[in-house]
N, C-alpha and C. Protein backbone atom coordinates (compact mmCIF):
# COMPACT_ATOMS: atom_id res chain seq x y z
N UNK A 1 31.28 43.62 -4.48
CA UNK A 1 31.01 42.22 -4.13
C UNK A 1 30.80 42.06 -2.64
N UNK A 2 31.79 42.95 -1.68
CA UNK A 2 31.13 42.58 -0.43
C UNK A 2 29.88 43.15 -0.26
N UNK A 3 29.34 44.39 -0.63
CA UNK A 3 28.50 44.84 0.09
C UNK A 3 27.02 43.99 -0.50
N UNK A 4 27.33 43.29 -1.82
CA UNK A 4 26.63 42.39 -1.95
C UNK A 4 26.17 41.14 -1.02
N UNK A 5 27.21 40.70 -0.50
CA UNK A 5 27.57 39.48 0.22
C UNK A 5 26.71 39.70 1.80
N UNK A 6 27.10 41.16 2.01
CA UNK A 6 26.58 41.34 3.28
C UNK A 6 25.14 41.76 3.64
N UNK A 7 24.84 42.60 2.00
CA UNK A 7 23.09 42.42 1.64
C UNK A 7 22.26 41.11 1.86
N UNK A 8 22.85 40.24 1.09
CA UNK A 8 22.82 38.45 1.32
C UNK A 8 22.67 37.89 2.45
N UNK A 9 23.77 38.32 3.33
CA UNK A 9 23.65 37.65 4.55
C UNK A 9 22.59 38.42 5.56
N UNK A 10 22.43 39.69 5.69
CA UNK A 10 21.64 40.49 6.47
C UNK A 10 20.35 39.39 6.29
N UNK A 11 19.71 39.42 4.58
CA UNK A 11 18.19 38.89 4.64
C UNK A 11 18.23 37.51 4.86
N UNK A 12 19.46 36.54 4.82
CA UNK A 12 19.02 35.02 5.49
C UNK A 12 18.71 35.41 6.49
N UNK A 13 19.59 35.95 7.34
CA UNK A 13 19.54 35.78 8.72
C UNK A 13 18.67 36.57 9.41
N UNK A 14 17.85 37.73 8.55
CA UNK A 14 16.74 37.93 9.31
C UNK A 14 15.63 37.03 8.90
N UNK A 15 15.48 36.49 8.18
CA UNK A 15 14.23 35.62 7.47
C UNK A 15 14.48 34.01 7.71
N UNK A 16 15.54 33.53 7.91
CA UNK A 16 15.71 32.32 7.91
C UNK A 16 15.27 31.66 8.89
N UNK A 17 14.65 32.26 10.05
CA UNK A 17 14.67 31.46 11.37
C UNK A 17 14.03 32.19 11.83
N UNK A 18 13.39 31.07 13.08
CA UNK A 18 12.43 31.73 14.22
C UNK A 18 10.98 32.31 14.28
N UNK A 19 9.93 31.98 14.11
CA UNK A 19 8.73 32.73 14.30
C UNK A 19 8.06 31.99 15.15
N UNK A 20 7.16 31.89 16.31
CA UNK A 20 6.57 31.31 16.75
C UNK A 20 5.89 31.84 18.53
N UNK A 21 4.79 31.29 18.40
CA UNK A 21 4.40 31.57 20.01
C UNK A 21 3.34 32.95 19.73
N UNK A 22 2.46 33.01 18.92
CA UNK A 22 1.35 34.05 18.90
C UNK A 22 0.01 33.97 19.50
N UNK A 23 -0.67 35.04 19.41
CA UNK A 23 -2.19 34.70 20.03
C UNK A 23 -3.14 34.95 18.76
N UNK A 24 -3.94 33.95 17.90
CA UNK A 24 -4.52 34.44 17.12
C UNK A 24 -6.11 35.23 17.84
N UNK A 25 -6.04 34.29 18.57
CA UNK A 25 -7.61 34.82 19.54
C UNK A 25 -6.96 34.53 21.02
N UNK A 26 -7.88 34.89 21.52
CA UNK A 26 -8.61 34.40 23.08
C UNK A 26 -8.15 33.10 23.51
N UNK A 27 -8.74 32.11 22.36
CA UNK A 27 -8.58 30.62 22.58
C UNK A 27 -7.61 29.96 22.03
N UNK A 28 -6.84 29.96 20.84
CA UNK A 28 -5.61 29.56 20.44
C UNK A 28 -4.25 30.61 19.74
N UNK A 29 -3.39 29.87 20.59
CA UNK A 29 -2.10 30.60 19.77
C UNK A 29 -1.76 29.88 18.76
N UNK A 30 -1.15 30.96 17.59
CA UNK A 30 -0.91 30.35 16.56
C UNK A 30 1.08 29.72 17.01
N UNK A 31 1.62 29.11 16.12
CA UNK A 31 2.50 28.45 15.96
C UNK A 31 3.40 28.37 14.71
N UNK A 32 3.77 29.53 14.14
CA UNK A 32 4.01 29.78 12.57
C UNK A 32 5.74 29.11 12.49
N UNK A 33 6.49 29.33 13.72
CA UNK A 33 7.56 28.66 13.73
C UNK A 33 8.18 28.15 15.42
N UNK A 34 8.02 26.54 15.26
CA UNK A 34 8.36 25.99 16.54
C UNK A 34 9.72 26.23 17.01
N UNK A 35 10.08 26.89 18.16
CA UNK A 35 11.36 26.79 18.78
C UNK A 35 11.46 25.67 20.04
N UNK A 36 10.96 24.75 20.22
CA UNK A 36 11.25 23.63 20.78
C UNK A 36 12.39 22.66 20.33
N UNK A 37 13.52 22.77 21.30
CA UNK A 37 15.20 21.87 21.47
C UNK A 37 14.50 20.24 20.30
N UNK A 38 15.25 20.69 19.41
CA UNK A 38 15.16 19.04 18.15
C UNK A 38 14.41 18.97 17.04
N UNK A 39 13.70 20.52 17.35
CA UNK A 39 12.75 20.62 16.06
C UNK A 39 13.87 20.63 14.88
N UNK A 40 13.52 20.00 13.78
CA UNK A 40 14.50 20.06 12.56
C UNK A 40 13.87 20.56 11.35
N UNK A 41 14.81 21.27 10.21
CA UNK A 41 14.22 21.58 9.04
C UNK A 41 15.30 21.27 7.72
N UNK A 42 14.64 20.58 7.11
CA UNK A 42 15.59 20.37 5.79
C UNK A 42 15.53 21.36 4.23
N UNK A 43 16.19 21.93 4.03
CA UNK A 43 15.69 22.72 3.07
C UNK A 43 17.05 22.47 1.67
N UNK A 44 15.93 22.75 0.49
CA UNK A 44 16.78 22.48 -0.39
C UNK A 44 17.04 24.31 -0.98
N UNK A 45 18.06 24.85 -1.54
CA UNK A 45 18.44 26.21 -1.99
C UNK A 45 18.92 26.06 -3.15
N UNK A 46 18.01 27.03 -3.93
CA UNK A 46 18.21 27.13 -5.49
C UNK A 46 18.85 28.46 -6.11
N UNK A 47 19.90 28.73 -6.97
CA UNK A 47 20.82 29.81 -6.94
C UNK A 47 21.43 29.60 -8.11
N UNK A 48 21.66 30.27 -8.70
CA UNK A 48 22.19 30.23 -10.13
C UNK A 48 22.65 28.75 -11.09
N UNK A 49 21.43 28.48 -10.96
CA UNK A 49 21.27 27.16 -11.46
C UNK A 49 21.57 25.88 -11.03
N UNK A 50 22.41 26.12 -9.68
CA UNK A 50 22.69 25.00 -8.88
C UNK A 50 22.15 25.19 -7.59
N UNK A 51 21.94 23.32 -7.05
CA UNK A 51 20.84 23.24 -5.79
C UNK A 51 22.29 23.00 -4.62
N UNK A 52 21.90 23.54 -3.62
CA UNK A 52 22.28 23.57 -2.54
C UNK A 52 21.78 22.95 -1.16
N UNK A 53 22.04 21.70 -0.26
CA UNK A 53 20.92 21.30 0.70
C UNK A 53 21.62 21.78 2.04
N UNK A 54 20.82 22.44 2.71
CA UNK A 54 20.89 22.93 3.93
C UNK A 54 19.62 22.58 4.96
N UNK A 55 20.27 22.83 6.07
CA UNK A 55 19.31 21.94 7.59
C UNK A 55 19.20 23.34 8.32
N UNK A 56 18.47 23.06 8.97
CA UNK A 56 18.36 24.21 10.67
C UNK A 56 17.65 23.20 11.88
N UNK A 57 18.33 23.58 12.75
CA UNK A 57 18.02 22.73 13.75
C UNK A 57 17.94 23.54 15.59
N UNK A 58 16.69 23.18 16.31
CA UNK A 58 16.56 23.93 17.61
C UNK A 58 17.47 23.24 18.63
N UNK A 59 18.94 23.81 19.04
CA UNK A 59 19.79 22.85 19.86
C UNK A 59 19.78 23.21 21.10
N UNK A 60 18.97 24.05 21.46
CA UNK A 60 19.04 24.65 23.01
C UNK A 60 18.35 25.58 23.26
N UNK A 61 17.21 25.39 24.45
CA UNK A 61 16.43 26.78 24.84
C UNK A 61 16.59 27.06 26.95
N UNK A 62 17.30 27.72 26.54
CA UNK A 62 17.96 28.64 27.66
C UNK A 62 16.77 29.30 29.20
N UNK A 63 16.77 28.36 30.13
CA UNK A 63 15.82 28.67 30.87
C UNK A 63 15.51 30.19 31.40
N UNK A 64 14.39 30.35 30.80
CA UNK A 64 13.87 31.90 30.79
C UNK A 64 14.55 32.40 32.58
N UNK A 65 14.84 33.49 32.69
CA UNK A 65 15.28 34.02 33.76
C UNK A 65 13.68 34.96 33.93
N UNK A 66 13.12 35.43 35.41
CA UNK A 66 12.25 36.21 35.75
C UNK A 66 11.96 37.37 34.97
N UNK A 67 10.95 37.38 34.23
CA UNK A 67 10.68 39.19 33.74
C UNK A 67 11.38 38.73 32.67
N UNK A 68 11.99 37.66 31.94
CA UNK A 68 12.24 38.06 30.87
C UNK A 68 12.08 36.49 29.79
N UNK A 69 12.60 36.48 28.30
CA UNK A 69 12.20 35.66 27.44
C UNK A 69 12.91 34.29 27.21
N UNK A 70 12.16 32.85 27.17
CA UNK A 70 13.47 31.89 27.21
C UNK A 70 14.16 32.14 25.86
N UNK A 71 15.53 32.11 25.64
CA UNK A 71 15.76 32.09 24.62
C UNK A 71 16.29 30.82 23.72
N UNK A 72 16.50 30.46 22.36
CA UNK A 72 16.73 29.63 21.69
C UNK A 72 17.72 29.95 21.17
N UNK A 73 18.64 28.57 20.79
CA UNK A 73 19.86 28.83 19.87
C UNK A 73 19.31 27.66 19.12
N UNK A 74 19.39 28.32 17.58
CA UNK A 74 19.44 27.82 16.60
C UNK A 74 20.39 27.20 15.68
N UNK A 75 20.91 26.40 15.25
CA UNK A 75 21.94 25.97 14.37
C UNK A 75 21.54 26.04 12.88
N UNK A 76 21.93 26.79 11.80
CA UNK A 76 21.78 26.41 10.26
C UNK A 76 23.18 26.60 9.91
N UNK A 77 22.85 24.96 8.66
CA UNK A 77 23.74 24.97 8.07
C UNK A 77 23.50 25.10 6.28
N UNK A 78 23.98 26.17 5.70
CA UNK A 78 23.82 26.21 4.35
C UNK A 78 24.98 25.90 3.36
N UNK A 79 25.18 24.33 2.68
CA UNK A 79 26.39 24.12 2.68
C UNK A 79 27.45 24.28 3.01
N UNK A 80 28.97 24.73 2.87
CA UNK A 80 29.63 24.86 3.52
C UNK A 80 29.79 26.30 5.30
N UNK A 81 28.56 26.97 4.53
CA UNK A 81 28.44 28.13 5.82
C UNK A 81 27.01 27.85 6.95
N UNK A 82 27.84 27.90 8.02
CA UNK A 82 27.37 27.34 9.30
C UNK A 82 27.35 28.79 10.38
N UNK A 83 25.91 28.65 10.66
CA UNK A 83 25.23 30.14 11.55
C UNK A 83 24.90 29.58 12.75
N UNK A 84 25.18 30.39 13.97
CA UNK A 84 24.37 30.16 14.76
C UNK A 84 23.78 31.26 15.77
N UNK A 85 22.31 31.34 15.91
CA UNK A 85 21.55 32.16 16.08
C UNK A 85 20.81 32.33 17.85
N UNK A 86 20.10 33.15 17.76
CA UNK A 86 19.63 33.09 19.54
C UNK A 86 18.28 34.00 19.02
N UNK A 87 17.00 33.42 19.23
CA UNK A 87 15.73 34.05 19.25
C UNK A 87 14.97 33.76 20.08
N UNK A 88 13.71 34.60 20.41
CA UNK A 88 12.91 34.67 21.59
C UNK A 88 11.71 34.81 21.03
N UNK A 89 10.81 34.60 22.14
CA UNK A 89 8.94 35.36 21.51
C UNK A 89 8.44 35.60 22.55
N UNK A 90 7.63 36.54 22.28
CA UNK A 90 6.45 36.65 23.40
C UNK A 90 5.48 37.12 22.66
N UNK A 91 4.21 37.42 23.34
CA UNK A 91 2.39 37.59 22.42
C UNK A 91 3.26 38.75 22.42
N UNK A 92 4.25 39.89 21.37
CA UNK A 92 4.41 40.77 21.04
C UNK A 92 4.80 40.49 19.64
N UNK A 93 5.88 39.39 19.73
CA UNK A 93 6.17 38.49 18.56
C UNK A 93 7.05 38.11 18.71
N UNK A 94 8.84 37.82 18.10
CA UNK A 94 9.53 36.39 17.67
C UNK A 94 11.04 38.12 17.61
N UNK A 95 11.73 37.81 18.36
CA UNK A 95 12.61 38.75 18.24
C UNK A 95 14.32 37.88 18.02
N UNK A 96 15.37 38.52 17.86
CA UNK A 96 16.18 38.01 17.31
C UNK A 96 17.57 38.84 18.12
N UNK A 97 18.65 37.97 18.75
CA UNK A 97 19.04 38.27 19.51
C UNK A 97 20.61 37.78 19.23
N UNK A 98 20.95 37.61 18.58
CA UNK A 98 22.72 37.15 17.74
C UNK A 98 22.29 36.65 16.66
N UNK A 99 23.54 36.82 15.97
CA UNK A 99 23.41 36.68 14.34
C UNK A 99 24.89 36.50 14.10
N UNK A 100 25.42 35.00 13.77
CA UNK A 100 26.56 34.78 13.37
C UNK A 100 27.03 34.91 14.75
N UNK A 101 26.69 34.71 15.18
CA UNK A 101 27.69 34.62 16.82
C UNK A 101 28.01 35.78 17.74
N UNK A 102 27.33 36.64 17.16
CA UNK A 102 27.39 38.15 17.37
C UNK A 102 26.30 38.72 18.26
N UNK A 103 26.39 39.36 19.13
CA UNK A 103 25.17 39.44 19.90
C UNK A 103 24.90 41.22 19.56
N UNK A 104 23.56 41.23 19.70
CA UNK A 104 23.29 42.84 19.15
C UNK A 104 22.76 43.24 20.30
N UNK A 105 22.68 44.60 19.95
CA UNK A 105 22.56 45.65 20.93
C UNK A 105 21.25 45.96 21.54
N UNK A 106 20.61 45.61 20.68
CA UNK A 106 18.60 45.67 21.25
C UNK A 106 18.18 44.36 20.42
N UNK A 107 17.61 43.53 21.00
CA UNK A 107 17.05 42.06 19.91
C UNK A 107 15.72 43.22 19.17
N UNK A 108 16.15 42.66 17.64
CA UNK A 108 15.36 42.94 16.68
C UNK A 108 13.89 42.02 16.62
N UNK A 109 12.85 43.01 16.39
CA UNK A 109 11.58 42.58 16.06
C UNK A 109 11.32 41.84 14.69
N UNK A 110 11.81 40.05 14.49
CA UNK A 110 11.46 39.43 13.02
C UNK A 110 9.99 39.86 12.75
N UNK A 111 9.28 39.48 13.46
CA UNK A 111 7.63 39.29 12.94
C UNK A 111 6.96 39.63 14.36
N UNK A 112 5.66 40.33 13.97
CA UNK A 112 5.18 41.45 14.77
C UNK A 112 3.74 40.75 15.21
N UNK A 113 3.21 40.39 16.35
CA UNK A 113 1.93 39.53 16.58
C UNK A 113 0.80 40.59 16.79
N UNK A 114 -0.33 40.63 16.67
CA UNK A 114 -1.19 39.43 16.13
C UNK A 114 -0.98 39.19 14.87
N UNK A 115 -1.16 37.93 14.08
CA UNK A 115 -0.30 37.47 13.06
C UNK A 115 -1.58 38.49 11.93
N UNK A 116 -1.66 39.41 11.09
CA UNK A 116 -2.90 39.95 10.46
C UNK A 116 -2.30 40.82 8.88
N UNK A 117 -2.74 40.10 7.64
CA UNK A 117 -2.54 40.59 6.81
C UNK A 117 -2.26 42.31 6.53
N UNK A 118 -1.28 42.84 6.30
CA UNK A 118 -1.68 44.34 5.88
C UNK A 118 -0.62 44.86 6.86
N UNK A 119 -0.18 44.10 7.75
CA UNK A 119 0.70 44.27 9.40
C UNK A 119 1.99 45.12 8.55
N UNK A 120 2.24 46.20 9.03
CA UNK A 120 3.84 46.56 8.45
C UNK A 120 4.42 46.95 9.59
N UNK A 121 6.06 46.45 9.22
CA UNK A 121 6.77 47.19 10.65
C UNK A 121 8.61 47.64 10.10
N UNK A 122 9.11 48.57 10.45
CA UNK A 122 10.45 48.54 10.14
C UNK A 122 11.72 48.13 11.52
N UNK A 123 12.39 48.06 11.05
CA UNK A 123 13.76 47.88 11.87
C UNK A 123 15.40 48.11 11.19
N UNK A 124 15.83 48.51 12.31
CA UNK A 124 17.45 48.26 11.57
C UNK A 124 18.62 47.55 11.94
N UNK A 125 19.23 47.17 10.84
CA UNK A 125 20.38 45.73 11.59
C UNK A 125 21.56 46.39 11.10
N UNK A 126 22.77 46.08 12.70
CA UNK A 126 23.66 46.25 12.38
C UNK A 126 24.66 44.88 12.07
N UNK A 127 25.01 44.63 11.16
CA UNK A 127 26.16 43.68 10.92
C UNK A 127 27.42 43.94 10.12
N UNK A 128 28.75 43.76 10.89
CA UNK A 128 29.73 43.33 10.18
C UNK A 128 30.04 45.05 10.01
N UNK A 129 29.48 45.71 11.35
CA UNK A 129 29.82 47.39 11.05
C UNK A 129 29.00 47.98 10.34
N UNK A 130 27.95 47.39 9.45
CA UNK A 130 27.46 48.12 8.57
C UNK A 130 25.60 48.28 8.57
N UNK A 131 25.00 49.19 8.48
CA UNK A 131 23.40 49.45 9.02
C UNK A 131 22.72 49.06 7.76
N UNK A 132 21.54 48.43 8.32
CA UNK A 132 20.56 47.72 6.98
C UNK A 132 19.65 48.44 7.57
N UNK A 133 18.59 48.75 6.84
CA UNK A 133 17.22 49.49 7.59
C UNK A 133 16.21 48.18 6.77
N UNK A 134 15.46 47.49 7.46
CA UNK A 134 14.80 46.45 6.85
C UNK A 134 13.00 46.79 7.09
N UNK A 135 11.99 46.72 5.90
CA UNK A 135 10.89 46.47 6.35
C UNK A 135 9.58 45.45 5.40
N UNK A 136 8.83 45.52 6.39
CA UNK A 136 8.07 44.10 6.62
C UNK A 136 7.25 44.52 6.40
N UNK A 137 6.32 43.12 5.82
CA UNK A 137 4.83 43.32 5.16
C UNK A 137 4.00 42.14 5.77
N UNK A 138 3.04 41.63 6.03
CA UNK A 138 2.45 40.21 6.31
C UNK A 138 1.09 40.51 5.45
N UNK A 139 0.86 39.14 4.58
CA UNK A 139 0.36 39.02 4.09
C UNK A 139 -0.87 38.26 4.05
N UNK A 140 -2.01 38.38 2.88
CA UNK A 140 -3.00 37.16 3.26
C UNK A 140 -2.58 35.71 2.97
N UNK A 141 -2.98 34.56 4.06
CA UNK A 141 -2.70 33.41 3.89
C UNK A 141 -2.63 32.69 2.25
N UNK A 142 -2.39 31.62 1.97
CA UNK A 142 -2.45 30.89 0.36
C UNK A 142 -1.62 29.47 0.79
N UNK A 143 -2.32 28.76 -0.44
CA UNK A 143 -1.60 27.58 -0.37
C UNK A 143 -0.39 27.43 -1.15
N UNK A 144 0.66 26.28 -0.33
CA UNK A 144 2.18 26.30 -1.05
C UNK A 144 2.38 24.81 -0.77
N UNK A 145 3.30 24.79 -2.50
CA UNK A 145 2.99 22.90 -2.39
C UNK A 145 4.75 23.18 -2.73
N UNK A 146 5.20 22.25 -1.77
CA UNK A 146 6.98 21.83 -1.63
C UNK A 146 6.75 20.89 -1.62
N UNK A 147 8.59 20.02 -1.58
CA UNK A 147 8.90 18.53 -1.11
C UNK A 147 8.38 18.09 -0.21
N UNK A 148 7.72 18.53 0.95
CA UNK A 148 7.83 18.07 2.42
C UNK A 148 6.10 17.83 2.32
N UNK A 149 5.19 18.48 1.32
CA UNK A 149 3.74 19.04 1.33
C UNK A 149 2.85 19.94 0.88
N UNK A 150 2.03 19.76 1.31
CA UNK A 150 1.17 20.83 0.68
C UNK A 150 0.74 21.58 2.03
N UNK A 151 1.25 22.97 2.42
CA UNK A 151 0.52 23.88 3.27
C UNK A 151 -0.53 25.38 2.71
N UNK A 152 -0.89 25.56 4.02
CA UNK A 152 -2.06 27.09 3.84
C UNK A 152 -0.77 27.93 4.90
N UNK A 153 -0.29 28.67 4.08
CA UNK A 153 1.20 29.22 4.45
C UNK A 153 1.01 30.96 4.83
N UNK A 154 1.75 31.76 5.43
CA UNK A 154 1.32 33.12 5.62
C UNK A 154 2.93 33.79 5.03
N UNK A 155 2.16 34.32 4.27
CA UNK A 155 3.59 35.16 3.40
C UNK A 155 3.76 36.23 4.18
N UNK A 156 5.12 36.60 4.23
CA UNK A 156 5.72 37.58 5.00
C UNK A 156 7.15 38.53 3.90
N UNK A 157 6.78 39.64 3.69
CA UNK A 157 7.33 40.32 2.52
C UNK A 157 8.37 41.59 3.30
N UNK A 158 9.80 40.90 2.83
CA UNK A 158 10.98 41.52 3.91
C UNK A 158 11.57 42.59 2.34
N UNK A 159 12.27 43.84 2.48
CA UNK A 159 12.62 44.51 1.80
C UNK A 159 13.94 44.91 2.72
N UNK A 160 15.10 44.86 2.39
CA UNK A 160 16.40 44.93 2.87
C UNK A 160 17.10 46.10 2.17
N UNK A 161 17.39 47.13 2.85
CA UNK A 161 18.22 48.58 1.54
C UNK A 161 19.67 48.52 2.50
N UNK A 162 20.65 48.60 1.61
CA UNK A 162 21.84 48.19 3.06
C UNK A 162 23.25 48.40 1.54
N UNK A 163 24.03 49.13 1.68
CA UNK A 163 25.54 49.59 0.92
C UNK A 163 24.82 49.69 -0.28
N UNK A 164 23.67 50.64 -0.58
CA UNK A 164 23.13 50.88 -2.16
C UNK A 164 22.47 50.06 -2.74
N UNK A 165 22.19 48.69 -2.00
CA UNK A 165 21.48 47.40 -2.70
C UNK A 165 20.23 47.25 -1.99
N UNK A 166 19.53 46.44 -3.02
CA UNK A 166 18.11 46.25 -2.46
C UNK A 166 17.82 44.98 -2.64
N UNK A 167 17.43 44.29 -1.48
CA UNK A 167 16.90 42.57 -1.62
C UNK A 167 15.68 42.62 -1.32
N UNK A 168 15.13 41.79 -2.14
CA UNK A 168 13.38 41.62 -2.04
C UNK A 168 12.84 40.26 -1.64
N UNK A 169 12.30 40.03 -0.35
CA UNK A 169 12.34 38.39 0.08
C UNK A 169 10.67 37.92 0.37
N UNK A 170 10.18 37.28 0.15
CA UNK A 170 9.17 36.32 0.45
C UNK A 170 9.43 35.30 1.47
N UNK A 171 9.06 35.34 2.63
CA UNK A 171 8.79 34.08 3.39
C UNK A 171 7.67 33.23 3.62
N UNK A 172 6.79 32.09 3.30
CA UNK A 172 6.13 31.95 3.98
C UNK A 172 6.01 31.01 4.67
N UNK A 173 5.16 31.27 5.72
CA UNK A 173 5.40 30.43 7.31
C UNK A 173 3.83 29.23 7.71
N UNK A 174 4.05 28.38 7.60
CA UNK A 174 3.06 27.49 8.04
C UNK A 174 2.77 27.04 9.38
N UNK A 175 1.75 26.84 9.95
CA UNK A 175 1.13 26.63 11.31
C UNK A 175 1.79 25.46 11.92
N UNK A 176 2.59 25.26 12.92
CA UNK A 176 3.25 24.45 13.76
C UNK A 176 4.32 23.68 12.66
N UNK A 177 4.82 24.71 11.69
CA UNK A 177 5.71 23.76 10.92
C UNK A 177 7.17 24.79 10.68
N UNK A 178 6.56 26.33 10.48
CA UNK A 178 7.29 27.07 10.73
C UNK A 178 8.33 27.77 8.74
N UNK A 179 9.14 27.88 8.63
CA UNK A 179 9.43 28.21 7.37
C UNK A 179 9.22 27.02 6.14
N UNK A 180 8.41 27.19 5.17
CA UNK A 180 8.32 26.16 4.08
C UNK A 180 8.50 26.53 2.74
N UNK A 181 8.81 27.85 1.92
CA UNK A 181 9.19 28.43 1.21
C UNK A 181 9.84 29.60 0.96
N UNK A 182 10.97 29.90 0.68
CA UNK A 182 11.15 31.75 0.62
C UNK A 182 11.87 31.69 -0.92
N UNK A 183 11.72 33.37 -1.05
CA UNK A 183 11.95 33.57 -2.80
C UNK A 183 12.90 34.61 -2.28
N UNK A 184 14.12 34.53 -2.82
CA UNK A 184 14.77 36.08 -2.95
C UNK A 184 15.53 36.40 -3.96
N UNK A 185 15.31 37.93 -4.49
CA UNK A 185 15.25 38.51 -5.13
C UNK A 185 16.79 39.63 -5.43
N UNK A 186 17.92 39.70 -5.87
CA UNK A 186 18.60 40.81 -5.71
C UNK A 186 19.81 40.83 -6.88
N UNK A 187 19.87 42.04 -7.64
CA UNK A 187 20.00 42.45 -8.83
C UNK A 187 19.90 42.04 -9.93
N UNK A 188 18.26 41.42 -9.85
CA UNK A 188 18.28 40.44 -11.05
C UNK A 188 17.97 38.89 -10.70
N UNK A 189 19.00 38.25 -9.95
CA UNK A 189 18.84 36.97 -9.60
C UNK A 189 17.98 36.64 -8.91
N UNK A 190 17.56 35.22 -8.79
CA UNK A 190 16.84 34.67 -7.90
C UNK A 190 17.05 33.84 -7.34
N UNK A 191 16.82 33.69 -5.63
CA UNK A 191 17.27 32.44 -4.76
C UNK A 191 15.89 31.96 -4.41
N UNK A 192 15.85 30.75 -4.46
CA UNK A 192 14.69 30.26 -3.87
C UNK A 192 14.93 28.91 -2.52
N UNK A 193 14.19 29.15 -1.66
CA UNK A 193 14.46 28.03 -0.57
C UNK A 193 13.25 27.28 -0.08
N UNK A 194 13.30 26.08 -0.31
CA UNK A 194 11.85 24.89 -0.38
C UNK A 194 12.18 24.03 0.52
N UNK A 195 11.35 23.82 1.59
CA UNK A 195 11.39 22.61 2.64
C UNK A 195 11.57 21.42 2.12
N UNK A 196 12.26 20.48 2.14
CA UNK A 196 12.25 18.86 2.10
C UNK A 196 11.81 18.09 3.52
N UNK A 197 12.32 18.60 4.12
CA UNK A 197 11.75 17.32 5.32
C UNK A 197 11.48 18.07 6.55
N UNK A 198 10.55 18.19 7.44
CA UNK A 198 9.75 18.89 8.64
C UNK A 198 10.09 17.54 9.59
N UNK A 199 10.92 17.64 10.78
CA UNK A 199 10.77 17.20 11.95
C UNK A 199 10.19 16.98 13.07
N UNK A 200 9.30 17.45 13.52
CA UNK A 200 9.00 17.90 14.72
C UNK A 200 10.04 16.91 16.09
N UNK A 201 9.29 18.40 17.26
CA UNK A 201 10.53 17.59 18.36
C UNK A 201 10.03 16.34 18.78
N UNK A 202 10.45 15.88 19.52
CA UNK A 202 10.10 14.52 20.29
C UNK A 202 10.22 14.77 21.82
């Protein structure tokens, strides 16, 4: 059961948060997930037959120091369990820098820029003592209709192997709106997580 639990938690918290600040061309960067202080996200979570409503919210971005990335702290709350996170980007991509309050040892690469179907990349997370080796797929764009809308979304396909278990996750990420659907997958079950309400900052 724990090493379940900690399979679980490894793929929210690499998938749940943060993408944003790419170069699709020359002339515009893309925007797949805003880290601007107030951006908000409402999401509803579906899990063994009962719904769950959880928020994430941008509460602070940390004035970039010289030579290096501003960073963001993130707040999610998924019913009673409450995360809080620290991510960065640059035209390399969207890296990830505490997890649960925990700060790691090299910030992990979430999503890898230029944003381009077929893109694969691996990494490994340590949490809670224990090594996940995680890898990534990006996919071709499609449309995805939630509570919040109808988007042209970019699926992003996370595979998690971590204490003998294997989680299989779908994210996909919409243009200046940032996470609007994910599916996950692990021994059988299925979690699914659907936007209700998109904020933007003010």
């Amino acid at each position: 059961m724990t090493r379940t639990l900690f399979v679980l938690a490894v793929a929210l918290l690499v998938t749940v948060s943060g993408f944003t600040q790419d170069k699709k061309d020359d002339k515009k960067a893309a925007n797949l997930y805003p880290l601007t202080k107030g951006t908000k996200w409402e999401y509803t979570l579906k899990v063994g037959g009962q719904e769950i409503e959880g928020t994430q919210e941008v509460t602070e971005v940390a004035e970039a120091k010289k030579g290096e990335r501003a960073v963001s702290t993130i707040s999610t709350n998924i019913g009673p369990q409450k995360i809080t996170e620290e991510m960065s980007a640059d035209d390399k991509g969207v890296y990830r820098h505490a997890m649960q309050g925990q700060k790691l040892e090299t910030p992990i690469l979430a999503v890898k820029y230029p944003v381009k179907a077929g893109t694969k990349w691996t990494e490994k997370v340590k949490v809670m003592g224990q090594e996940a080796d995680v890898e990534f797929e990006t996919k071709d764009g499609e449309k995805v209709k939630v509570a919040a809308g109808e988007y042209t979304a970019t699926p992003v396909e996370m595979v998690v192997k971590a204490g003998g278990q294997t989680v299989n996750v779908t994210t996909w990420y919409a243009e200046g709106v940032g996470m609007v659907k994910q599916e996950m997958s692990l021994g059988g079950q299925k979690i699914t997580m659907e936007l209700k309400k998109f904020t933007a900052a003010k």
